[in-house]
C-alpha atoms as a PDB file:
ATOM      1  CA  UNK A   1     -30.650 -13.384  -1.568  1.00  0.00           C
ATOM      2  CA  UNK A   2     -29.241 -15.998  -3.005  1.00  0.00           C
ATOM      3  CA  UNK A   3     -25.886 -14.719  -5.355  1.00  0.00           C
ATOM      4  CA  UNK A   4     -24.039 -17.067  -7.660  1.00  0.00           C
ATOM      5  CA  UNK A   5     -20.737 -16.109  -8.559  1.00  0.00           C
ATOM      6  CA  UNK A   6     -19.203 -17.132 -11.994  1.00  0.00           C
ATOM      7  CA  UNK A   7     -15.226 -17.827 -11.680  1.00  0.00           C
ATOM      8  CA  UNK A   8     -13.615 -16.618 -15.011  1.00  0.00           C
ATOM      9  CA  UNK A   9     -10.138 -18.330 -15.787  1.00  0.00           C
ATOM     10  CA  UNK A  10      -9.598 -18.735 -19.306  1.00  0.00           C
ATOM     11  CA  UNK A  11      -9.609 -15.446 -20.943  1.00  0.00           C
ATOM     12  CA  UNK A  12      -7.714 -13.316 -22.864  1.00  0.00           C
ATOM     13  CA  UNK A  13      -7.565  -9.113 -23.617  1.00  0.00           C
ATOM     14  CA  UNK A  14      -8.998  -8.406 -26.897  1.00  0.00           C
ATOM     15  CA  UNK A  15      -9.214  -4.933 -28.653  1.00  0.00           C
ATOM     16  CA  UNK A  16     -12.352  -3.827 -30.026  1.00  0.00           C
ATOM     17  CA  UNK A  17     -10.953  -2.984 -33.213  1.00  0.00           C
ATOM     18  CA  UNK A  18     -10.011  -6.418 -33.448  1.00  0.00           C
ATOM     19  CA  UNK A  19     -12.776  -8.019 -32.674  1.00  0.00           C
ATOM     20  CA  UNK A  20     -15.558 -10.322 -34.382  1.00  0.00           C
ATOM     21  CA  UNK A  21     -18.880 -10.382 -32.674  1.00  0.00           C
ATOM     22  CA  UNK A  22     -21.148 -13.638 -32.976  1.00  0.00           C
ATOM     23  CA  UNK A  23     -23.531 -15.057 -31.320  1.00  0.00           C
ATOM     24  CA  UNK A  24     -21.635 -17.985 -29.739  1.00  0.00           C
ATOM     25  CA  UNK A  25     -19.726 -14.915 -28.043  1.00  0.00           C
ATOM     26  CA  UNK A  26     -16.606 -12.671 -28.898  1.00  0.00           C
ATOM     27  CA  UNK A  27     -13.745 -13.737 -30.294  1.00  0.00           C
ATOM     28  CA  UNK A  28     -10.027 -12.391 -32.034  1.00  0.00           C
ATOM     29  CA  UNK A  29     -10.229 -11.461 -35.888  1.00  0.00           C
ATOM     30  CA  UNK A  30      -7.520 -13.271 -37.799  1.00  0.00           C
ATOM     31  CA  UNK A  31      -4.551 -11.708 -39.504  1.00  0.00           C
ATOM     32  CA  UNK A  32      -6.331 -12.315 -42.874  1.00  0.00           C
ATOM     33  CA  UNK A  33      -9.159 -10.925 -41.880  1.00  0.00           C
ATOM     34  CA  UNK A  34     -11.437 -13.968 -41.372  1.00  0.00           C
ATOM     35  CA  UNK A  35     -12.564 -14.895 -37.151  1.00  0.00           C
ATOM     36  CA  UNK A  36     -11.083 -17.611 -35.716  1.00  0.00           C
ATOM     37  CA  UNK A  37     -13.797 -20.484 -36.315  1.00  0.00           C
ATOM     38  CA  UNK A  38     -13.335 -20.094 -40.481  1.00  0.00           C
ATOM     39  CA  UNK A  39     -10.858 -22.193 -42.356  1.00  0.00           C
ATOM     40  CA  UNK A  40      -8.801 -20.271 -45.348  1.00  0.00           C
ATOM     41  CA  UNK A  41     -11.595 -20.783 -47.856  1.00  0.00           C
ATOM     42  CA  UNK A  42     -14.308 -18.805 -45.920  1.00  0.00           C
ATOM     43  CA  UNK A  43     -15.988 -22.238 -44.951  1.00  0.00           C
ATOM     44  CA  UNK A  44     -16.770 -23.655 -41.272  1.00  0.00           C
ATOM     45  CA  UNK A  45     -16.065 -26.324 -39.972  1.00  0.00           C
ATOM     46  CA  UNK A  46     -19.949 -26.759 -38.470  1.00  0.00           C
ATOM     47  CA  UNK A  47     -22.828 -25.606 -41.156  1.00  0.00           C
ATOM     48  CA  UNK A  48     -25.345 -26.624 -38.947  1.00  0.00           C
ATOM     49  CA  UNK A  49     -25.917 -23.512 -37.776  1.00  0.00           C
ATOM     50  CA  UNK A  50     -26.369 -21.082 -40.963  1.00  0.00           C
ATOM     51  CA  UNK A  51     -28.953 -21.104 -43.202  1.00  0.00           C
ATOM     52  CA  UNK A  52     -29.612 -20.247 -46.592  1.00  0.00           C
ATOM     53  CA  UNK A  53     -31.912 -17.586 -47.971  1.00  0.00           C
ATOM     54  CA  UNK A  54     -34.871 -19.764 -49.026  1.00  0.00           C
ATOM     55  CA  UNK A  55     -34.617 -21.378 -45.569  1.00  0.00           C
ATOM     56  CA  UNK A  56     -34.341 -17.519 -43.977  1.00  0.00           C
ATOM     57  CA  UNK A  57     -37.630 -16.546 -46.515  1.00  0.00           C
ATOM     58  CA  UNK A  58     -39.938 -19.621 -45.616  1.00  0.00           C
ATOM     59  CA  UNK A  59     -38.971 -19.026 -41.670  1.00  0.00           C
ATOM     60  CA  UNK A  60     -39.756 -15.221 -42.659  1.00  0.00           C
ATOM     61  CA  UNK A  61     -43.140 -16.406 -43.916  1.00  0.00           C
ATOM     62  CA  UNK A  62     -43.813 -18.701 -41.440  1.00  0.00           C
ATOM     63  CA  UNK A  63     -43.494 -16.445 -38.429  1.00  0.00           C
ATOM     64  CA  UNK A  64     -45.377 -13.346 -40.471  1.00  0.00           C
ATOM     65  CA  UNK A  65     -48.556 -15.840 -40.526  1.00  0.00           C
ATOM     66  CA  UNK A  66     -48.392 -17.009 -37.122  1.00  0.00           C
ATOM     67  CA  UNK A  67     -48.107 -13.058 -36.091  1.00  0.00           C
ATOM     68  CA  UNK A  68     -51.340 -12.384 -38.156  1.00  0.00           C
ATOM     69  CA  UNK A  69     -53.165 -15.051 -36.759  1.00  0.00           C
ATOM     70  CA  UNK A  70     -52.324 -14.075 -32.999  1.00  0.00           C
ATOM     71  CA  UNK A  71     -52.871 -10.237 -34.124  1.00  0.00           C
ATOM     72  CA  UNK A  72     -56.489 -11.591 -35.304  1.00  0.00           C
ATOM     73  CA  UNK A  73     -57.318 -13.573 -31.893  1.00  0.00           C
ATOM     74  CA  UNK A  74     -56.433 -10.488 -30.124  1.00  0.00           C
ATOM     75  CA  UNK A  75     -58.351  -8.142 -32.147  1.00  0.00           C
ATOM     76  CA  UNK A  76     -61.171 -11.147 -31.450  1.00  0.00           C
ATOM     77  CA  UNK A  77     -60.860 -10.890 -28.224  1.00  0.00           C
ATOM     78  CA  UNK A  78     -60.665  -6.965 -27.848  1.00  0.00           C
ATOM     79  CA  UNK A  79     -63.990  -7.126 -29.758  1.00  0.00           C
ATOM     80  CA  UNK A  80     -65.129  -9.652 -27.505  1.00  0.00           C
ATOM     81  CA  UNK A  81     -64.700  -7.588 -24.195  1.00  0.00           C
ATOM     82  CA  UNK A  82     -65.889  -4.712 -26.249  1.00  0.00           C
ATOM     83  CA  UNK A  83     -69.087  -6.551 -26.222  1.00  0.00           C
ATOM     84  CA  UNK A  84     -69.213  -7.204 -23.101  1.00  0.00           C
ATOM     85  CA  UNK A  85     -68.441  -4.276 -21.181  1.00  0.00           C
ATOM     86  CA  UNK A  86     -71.358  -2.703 -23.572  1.00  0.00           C
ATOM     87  CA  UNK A  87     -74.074  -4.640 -22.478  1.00  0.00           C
ATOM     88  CA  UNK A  88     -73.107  -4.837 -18.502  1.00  0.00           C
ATOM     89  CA  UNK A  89     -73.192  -0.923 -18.985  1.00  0.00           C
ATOM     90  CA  UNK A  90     -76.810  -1.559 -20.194  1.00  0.00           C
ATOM     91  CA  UNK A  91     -77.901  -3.822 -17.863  1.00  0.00           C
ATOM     92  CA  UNK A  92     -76.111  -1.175 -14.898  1.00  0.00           C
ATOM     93  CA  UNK A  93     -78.403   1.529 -16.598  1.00  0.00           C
ATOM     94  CA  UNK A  94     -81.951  -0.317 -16.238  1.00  0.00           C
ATOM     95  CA  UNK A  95     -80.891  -1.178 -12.528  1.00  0.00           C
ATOM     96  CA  UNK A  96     -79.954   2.089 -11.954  1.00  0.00           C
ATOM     97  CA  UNK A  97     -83.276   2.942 -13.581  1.00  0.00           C
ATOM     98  CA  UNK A  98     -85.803   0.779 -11.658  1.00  0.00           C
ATOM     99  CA  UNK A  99     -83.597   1.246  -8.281  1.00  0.00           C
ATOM    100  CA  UNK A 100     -84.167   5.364  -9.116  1.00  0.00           C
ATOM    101  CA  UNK A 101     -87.522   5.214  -9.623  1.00  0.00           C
ATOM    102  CA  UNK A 102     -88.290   2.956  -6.357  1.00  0.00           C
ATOM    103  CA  UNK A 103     -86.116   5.399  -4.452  1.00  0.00           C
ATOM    104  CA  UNK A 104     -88.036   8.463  -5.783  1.00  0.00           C
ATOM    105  CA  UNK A 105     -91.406   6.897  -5.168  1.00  0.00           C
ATOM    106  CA  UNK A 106     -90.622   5.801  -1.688  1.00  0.00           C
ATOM    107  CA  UNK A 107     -89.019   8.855  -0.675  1.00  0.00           C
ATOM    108  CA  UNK A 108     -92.322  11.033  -2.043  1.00  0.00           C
ATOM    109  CA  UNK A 109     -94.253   8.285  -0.362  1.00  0.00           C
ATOM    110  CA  UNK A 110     -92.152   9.034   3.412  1.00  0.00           C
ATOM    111  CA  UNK A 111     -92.315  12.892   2.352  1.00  0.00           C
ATOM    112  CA  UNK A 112     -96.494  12.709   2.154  1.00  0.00           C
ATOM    113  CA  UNK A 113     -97.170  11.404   4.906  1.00  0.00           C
END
């Protein structure tokens, strides 16, 4: 087994209580109450990565089709096999049908003689 081992050298102790979790990772709360990454007015530096709420809402809507579509190719699908398994149980019944009846009538035939 292959095991990779991450060295950790820059790091620093931070209490919970003052910490400020993002997705970039964890860092220190500022004395004022703002993380690290903001400036003094509440703005960043990088706005790249936030969005606003129309952008949030059309995303929202986007994804909710694209999970209704897949939801209605599976159900498709599940339908599909449904289907399927329905008539390979019919075709398993005449088979088992015709092979029953050849079975009986050879077996009286043996049983006769």
């Amino acid at each position: 087994m292959d095991v990779k081992i991450i060295q950790l050298d820059n790091y620093k102790n931070i209490p919970p209580n003052n910490m400020d979790s993002f997705d970039g990772g964890t860092i220190e709360k500022s004395s004022n109450g703002n993380s690290n990454n903001h400036n003094g007015n509440g703005g960043s530096s990088n706005m790249d990565k936030y969005a606003t709420k129309e952008e949030l809402k059309h995303t929202q809507e986007l994804l909710s089709e694209k999970i209704d579509h897949r939801s209605d190719v599976i159900e498709e699908k599940i339908v599909s096999v449904k289907n399927q398994v329905e008539s390979s149980n019919k075709l398993l019944y005449w088979i088992l049908g015709i092979f029953g009846a050849v079975f009986t009538g050879l077996l009286i035939a043996i049983l006769t003689k």
